[in-house]
C-alpha atoms as a PDB file:
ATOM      1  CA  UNK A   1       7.880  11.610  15.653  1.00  0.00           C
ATOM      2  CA  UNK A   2       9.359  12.863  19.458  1.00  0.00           C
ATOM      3  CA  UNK A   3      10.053   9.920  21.736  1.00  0.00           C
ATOM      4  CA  UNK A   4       7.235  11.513  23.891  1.00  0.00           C
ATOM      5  CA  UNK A   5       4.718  11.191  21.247  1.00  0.00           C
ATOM      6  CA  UNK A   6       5.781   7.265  20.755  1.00  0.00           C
ATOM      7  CA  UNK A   7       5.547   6.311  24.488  1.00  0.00           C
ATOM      8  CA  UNK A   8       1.959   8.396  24.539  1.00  0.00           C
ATOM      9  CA  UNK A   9       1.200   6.293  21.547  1.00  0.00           C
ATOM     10  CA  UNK A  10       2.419   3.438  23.321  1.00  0.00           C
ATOM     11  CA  UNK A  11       0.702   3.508  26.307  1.00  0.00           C
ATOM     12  CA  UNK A  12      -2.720   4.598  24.470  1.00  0.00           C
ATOM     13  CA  UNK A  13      -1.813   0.636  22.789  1.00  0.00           C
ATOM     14  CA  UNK A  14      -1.616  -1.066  25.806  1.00  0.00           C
ATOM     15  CA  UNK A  15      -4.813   0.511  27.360  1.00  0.00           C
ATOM     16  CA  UNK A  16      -6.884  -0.100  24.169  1.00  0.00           C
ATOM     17  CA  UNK A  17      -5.893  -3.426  23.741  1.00  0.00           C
ATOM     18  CA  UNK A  18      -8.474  -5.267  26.010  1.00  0.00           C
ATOM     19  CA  UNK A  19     -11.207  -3.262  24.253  1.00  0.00           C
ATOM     20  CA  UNK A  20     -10.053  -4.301  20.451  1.00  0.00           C
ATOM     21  CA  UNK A  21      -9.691  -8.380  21.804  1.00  0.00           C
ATOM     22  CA  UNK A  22     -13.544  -7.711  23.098  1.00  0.00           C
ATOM     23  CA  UNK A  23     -14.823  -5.808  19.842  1.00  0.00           C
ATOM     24  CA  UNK A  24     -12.720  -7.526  17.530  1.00  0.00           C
ATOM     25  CA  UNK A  25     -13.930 -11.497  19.120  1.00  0.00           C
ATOM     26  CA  UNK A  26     -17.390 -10.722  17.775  1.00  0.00           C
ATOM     27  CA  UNK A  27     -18.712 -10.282  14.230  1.00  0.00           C
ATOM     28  CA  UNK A  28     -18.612  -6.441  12.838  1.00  0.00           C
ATOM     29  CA  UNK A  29     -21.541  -4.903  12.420  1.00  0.00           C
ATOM     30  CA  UNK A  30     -19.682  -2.270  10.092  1.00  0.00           C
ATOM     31  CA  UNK A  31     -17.166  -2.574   7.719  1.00  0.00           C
ATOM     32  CA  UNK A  32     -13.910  -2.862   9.271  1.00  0.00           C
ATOM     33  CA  UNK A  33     -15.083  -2.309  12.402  1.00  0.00           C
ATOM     34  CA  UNK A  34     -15.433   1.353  11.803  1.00  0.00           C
ATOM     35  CA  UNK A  35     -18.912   1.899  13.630  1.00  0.00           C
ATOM     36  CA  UNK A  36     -17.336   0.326  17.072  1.00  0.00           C
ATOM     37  CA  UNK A  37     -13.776   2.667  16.237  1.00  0.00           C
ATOM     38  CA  UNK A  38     -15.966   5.741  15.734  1.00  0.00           C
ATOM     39  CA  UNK A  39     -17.940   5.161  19.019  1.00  0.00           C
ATOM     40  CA  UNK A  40     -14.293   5.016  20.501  1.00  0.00           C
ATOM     41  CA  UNK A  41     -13.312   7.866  18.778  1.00  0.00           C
ATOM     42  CA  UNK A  42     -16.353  10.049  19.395  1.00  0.00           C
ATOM     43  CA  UNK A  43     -15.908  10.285  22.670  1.00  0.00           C
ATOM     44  CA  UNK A  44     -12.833  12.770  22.111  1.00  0.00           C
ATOM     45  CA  UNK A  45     -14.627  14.870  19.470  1.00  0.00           C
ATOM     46  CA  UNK A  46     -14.578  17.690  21.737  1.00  0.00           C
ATOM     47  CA  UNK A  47     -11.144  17.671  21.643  1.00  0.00           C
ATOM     48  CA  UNK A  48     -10.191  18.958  18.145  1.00  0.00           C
ATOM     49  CA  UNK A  49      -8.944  16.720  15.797  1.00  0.00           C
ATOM     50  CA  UNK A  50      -5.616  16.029  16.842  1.00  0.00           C
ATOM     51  CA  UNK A  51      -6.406  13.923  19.781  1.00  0.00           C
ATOM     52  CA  UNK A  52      -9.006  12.166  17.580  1.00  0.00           C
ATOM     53  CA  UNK A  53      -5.814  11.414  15.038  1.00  0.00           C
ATOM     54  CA  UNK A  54      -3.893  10.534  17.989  1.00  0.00           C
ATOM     55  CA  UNK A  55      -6.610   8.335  19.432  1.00  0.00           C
ATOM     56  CA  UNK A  56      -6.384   6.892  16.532  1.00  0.00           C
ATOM     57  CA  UNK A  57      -2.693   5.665  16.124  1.00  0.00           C
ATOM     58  CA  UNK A  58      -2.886   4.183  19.663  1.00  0.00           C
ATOM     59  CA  UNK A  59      -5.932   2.243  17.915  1.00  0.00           C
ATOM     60  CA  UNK A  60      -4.015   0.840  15.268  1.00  0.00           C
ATOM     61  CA  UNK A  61      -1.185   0.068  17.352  1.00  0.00           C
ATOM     62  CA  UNK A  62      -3.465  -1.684  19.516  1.00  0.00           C
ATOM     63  CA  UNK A  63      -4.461  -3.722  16.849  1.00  0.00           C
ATOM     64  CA  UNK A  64      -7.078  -2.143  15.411  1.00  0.00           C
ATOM     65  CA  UNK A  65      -7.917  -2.309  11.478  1.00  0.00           C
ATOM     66  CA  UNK A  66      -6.470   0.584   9.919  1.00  0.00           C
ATOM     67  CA  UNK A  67      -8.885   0.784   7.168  1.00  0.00           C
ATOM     68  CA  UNK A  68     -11.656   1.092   9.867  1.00  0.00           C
ATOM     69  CA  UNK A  69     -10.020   3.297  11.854  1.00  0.00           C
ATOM     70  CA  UNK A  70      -9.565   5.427   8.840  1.00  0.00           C
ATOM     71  CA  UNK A  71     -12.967   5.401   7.784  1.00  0.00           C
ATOM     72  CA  UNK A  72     -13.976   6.344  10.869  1.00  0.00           C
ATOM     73  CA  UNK A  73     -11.534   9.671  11.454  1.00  0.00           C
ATOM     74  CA  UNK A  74     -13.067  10.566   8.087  1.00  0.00           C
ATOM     75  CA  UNK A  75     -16.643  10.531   9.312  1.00  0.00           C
ATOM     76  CA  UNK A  76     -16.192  12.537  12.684  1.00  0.00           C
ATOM     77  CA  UNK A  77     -13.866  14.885  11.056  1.00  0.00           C
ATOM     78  CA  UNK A  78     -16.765  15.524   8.298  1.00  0.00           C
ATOM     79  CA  UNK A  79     -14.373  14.252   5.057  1.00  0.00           C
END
C-alpha cells in the first residue's frame, strides 16, 4: 500500500469517526451494523467499486465493524 493511499485512508478515519461514535451509541438495527455502513457506502455507488472498497477501509479504520462493513460491500457490489 503507497504512503498516499495510507494518509487518504487516514484522513477518510478521522472524518468518519464522529459518524461511527453516533451510529455505533445506539442499538443496530442490522447485523453488524451493516444496514447504517451500506447507507454510508451507497452514497459512492456511482463511483465504481474501488472508492466503495476504499470507503470502506477508512470505515474500519474509523472503527467500524469489519464484518458489517463487509457484508455491506458485498450487497452494493451484487456478491
Amino acid at each position: 500500500m503507497t504512503t498516499e493511499l495510507k494518509n487518504t485512508i487516514e484522513k477518510l478515519a478521522t472524518e468518519f469517526t464522529p459518524l461511527l461514535n453516533e451510529i455505533h451509541s445506539k442499538s443496530s438495527t442490522t447485523k453488524n451494523y451493516y444496514g447504517e455502513y451500506m447507507n454510508i457506502l451507497s452514497r459512492f455507488s456511482n463511483k465504481g467499486i474501488g472508492t466503495i472498497k476504499l470507503i470502506a477501509l477508512g470505515l474500519i479504520k474509523a472503527g467500524a465493524n469489519v464484518n458489517g462493513v463487509n457484508d455491506a460491500v458485498k450487497i452494493i457490489a451484487g456478491h
